[in-house]
N, C-alpha and C. Protein backbone atom coordinates (compact mmCIF):
# COMPACT_ATOMS: atom_id res chain seq x y z
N UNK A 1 121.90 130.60 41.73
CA UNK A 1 122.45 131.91 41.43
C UNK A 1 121.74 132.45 40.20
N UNK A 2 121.58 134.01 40.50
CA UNK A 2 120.86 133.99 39.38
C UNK A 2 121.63 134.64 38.14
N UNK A 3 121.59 135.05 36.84
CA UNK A 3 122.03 135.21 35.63
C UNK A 3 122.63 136.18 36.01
N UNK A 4 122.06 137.46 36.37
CA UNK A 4 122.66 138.66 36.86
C UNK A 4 123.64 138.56 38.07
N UNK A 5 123.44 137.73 39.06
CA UNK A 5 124.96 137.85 39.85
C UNK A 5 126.22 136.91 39.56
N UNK A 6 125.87 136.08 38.58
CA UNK A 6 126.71 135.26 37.72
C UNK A 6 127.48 136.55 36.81
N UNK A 7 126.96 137.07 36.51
CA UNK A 7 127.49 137.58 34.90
C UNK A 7 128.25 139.13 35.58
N UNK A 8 127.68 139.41 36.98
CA UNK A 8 128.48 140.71 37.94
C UNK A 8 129.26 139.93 38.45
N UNK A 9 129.80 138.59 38.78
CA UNK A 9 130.76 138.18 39.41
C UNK A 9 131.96 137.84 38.50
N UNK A 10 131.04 137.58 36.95
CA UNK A 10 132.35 137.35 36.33
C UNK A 10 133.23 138.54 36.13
N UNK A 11 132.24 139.95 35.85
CA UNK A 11 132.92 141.35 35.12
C UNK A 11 133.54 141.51 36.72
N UNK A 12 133.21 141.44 38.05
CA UNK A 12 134.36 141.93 39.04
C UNK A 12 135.93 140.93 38.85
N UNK A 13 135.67 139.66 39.03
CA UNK A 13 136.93 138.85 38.72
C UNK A 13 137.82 139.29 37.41
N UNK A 14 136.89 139.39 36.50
CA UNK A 14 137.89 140.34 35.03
C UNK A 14 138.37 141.69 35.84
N UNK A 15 137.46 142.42 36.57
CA UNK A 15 138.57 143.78 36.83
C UNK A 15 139.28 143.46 38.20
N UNK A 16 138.92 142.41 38.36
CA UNK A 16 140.53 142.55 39.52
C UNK A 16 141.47 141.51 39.20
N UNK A 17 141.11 140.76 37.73
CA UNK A 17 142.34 140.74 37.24
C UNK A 17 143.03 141.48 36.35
N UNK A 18 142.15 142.07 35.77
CA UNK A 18 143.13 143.30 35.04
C UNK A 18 143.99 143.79 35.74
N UNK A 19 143.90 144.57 36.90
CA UNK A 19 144.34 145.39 37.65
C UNK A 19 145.55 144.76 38.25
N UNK A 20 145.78 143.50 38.01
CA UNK A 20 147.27 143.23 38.50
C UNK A 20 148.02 143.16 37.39
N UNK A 21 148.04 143.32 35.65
CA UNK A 21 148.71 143.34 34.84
C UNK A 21 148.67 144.51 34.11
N UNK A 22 148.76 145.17 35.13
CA UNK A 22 148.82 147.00 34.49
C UNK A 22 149.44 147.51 35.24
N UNK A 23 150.41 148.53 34.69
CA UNK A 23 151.47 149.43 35.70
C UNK A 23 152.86 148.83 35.25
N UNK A 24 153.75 149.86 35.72
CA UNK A 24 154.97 149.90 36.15
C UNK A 24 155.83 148.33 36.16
N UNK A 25 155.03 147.93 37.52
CA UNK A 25 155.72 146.44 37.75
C UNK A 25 155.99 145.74 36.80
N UNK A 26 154.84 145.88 35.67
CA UNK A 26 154.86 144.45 34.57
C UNK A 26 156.06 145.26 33.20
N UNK A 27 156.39 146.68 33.36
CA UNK A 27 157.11 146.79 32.33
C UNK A 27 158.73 145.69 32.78
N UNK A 28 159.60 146.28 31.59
CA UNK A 28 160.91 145.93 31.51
C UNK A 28 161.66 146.66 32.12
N UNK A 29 162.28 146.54 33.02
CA UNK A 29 163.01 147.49 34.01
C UNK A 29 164.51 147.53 32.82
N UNK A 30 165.13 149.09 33.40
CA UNK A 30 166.60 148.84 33.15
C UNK A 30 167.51 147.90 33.43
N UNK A 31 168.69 147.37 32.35
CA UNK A 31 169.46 146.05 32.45
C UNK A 31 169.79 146.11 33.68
N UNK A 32 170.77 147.32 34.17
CA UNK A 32 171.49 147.13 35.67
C UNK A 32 170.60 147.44 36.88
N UNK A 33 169.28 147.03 36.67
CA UNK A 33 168.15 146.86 38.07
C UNK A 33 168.19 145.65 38.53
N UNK A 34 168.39 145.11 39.50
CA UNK A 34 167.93 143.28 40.03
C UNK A 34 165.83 143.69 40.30
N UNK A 35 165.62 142.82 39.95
CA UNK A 35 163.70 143.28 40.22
C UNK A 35 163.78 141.56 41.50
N UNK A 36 163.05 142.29 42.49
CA UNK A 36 162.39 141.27 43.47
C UNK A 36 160.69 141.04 43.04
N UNK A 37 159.82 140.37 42.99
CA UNK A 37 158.90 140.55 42.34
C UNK A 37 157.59 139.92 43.86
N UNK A 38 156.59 141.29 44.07
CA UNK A 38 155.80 140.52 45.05
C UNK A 38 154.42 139.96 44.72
N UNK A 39 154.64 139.18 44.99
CA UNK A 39 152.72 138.08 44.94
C UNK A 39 151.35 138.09 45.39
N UNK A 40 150.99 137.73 44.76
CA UNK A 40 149.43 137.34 45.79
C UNK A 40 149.34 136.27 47.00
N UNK A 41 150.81 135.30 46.15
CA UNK A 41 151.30 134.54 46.85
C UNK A 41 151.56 134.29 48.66
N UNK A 42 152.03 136.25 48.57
CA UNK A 42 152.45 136.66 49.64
C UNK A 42 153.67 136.01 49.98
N UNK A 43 154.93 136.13 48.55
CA UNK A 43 155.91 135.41 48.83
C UNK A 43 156.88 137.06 47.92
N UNK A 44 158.17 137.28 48.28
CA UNK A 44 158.53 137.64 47.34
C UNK A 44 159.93 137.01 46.74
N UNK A 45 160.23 136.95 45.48
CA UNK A 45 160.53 136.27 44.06
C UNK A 45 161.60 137.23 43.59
N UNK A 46 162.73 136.69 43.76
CA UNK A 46 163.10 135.59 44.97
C UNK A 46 163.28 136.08 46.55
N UNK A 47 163.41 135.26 47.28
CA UNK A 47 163.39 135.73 48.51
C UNK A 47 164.82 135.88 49.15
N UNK A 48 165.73 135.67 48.58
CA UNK A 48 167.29 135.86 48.88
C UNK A 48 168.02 136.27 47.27
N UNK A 49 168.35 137.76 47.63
CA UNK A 49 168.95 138.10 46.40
C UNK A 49 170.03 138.40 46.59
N UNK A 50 171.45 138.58 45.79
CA UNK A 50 172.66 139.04 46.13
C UNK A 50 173.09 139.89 44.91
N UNK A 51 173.28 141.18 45.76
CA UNK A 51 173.99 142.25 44.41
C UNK A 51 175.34 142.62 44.68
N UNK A 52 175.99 143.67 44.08
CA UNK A 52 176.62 144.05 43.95
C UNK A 52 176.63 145.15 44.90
N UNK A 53 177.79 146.10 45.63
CA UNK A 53 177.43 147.22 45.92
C UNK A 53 177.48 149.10 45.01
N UNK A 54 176.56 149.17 45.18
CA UNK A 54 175.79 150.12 44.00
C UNK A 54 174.87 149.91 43.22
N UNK A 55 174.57 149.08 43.21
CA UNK A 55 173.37 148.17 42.62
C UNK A 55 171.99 148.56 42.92
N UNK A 56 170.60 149.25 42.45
CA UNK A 56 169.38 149.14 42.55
C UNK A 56 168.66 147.70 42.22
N UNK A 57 168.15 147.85 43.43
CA UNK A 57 166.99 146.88 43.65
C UNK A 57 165.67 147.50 43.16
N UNK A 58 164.60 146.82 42.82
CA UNK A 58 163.28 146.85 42.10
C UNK A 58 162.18 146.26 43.03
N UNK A 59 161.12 146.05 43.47
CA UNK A 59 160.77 145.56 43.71
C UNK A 59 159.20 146.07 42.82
N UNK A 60 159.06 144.93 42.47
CA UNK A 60 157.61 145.21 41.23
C UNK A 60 156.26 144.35 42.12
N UNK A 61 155.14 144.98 42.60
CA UNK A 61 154.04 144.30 43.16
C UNK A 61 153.23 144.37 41.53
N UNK A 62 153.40 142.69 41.28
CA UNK A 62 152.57 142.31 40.53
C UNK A 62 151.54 141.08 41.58
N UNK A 63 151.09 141.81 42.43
CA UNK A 63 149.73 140.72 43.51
C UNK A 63 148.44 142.00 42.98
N UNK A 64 147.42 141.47 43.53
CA UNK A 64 146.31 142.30 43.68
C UNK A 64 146.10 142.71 44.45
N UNK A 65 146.90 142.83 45.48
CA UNK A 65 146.89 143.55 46.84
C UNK A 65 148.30 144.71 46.75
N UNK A 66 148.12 145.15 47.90
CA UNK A 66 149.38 146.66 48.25
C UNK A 66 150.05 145.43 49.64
N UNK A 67 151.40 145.73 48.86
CA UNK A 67 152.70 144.79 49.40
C UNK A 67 153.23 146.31 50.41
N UNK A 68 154.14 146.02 50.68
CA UNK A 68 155.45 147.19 51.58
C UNK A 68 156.70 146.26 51.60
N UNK A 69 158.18 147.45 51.60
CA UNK A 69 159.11 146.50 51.60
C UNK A 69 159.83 147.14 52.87
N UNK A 70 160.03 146.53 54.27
CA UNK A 70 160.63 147.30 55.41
C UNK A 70 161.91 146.73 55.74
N UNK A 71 162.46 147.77 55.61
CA UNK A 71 163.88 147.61 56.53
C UNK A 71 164.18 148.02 57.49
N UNK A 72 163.53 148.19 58.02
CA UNK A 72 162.99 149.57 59.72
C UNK A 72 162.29 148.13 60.91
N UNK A 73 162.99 147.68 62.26
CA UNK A 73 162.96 146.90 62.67
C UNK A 73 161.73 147.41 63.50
N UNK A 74 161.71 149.33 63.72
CA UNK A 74 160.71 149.81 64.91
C UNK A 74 159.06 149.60 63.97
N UNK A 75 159.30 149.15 63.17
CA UNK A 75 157.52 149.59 62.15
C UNK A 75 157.83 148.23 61.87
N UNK A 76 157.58 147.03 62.45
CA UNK A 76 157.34 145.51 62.08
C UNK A 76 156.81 145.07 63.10
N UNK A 77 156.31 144.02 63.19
CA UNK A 77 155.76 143.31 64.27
C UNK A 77 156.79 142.41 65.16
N UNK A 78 157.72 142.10 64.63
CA UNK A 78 158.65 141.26 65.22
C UNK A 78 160.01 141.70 64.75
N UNK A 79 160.71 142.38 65.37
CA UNK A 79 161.88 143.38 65.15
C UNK A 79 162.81 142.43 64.90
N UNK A 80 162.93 141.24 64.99
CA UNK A 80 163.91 140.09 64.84
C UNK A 80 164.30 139.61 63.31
N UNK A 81 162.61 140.03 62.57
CA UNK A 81 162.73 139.97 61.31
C UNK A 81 163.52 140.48 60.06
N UNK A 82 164.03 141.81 60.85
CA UNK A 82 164.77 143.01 60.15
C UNK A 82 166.08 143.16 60.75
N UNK A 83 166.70 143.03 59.95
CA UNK A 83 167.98 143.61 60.42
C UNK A 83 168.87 144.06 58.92
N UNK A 84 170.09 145.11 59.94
CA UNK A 84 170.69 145.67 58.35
C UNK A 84 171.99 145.97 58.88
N UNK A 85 173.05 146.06 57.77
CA UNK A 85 174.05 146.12 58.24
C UNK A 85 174.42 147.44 59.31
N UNK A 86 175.72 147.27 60.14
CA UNK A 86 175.57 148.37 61.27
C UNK A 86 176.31 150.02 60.49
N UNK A 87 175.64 150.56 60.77
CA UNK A 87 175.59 152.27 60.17
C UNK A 87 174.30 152.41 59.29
N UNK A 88 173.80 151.48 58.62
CA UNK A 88 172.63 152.22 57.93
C UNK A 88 171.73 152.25 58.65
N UNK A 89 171.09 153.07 57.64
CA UNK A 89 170.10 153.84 58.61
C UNK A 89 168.64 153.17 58.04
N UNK A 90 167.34 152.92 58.43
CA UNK A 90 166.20 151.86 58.65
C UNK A 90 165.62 152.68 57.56
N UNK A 91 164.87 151.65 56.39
CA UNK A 91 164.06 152.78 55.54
C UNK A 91 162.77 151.76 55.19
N UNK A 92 161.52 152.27 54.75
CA UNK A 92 160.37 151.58 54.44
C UNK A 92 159.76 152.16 52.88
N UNK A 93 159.48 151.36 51.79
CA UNK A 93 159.07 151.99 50.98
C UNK A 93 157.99 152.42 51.03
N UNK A 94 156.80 152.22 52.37
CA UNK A 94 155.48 152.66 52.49
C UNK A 94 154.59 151.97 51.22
N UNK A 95 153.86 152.17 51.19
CA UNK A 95 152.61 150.99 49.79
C UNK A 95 153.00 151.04 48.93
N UNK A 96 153.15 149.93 48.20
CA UNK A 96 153.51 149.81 46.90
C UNK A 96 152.37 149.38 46.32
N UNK A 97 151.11 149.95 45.85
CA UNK A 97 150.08 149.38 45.16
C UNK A 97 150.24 148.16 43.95
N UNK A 98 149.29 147.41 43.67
CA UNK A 98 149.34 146.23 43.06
C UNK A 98 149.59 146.90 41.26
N UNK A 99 150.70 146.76 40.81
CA UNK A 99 151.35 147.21 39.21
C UNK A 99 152.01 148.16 39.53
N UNK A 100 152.28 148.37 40.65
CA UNK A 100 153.69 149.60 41.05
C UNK A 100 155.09 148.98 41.37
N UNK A 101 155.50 149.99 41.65
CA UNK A 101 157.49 149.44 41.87
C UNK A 101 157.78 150.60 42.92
N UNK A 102 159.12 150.16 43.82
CA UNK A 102 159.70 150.59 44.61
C UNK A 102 161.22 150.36 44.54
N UNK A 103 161.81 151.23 43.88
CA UNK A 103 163.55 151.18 44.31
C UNK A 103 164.11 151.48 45.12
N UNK A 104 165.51 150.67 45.18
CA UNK A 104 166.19 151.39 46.68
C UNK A 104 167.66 151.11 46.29
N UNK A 105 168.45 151.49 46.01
CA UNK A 105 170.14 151.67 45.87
C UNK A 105 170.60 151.33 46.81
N UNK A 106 171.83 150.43 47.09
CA UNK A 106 172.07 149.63 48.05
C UNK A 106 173.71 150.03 47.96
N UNK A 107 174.13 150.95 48.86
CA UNK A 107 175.26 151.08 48.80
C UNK A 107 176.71 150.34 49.89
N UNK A 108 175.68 150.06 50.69
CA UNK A 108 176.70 149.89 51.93
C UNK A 108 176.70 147.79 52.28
N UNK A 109 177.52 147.27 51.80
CA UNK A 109 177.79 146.32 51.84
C UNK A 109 177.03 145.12 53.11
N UNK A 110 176.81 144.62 53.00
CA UNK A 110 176.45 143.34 53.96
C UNK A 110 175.02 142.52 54.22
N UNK A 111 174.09 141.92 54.83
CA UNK A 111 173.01 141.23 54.70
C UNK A 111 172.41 142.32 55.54
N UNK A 112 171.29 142.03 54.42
CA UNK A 112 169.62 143.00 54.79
C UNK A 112 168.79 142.00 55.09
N UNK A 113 167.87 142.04 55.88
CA UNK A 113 166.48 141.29 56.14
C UNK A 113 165.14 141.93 56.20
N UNK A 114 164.57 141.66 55.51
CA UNK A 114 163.12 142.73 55.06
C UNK A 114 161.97 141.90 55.11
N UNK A 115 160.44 142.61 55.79
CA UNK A 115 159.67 141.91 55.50
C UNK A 115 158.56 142.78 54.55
N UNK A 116 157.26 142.20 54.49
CA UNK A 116 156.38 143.13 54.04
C UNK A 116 155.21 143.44 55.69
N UNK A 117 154.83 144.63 55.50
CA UNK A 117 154.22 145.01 57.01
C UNK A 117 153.17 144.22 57.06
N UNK A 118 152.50 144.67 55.97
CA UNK A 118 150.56 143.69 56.82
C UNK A 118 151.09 142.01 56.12
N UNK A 119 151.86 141.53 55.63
CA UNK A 119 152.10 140.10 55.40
C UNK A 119 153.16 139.30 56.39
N UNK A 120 153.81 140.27 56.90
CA UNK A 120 154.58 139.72 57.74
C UNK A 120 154.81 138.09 58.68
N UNK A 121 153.71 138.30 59.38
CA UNK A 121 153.02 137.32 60.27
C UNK A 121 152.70 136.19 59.29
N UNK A 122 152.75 135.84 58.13
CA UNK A 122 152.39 135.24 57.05
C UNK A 122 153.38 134.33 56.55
N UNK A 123 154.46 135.09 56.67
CA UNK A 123 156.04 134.59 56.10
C UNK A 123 156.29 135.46 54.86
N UNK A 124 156.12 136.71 54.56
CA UNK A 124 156.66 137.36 53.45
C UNK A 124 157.49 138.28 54.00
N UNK A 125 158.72 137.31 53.69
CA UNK A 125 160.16 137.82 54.27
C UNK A 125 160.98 137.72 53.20
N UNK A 126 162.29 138.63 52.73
CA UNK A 126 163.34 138.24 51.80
C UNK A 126 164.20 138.39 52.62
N UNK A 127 165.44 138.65 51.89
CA UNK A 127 166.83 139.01 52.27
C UNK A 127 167.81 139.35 50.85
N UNK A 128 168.38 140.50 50.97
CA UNK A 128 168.86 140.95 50.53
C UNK A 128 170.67 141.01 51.00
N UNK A 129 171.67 140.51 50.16
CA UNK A 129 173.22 140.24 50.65
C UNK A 129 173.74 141.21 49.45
N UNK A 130 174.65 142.33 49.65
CA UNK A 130 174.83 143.21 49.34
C UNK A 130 176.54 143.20 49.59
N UNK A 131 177.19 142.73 48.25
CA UNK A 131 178.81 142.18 48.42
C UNK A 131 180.06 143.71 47.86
């Protein structure tokens, strides 16, 4: 290898790690937020949360990739994955780029199942229990 693609491989690895500890995600959210936190891992942290009802959820993509958080069974690959309690209605936060956040207020009581869209097939699944 030569000096020059050594020394361009190190400055790309520095900017794509910068780029996951900048933004939104990495601040301090408000006390009464629960934060789910997504990975490179392709896991999200934690993957079973339980709130309160009225409660905002967070979800902070600190990965280097663009996560999604779906609760919509028709926009997944395996509709089995999603489910939500009966009357609400299916919602998707669409991309959450890598140092962004996505909230969602959780009003209506009972177990949520969410995956992320392009990780899905992967196992990046949570669940959300909403008392």
């Amino acid at each position: 290898m030569t000096p020059l693609r050594f020394w361009l491989g190190v400055a790309l690895a520095g900017a794509v790690a910068g780029c996951a500890h900048d933004g939104p995600a990495f601040n301090t959210p408000p006390s009464d937020v629960k934060v789910v936190e997504m990975h490179t891992t392709l896991r999200f942290s934690p993957e079973t949360l339980t709130i309160s009802r009225g409660q905002t959820v967070q979800w902070s993509n600190k990965a280097i990739m663009t996560h999604t958080v779906a609760f919509d069974p028709s926009k997944v690959k395996d509709p089995a994955d999603v489910s939500l309690p009966a009357g609400v209605t299916p919602f998707t936060s669409g991309e959450v780029m890598s140092g962004q956040t996505w909230t969602h207020k959780f009003t209506v009581p009972g177990t949520y199942h969410y995956v992320c869209q392009p990780h899905e097939g992967l196992g990046m699944k949570g669940t959300i229990i909403v008392q």
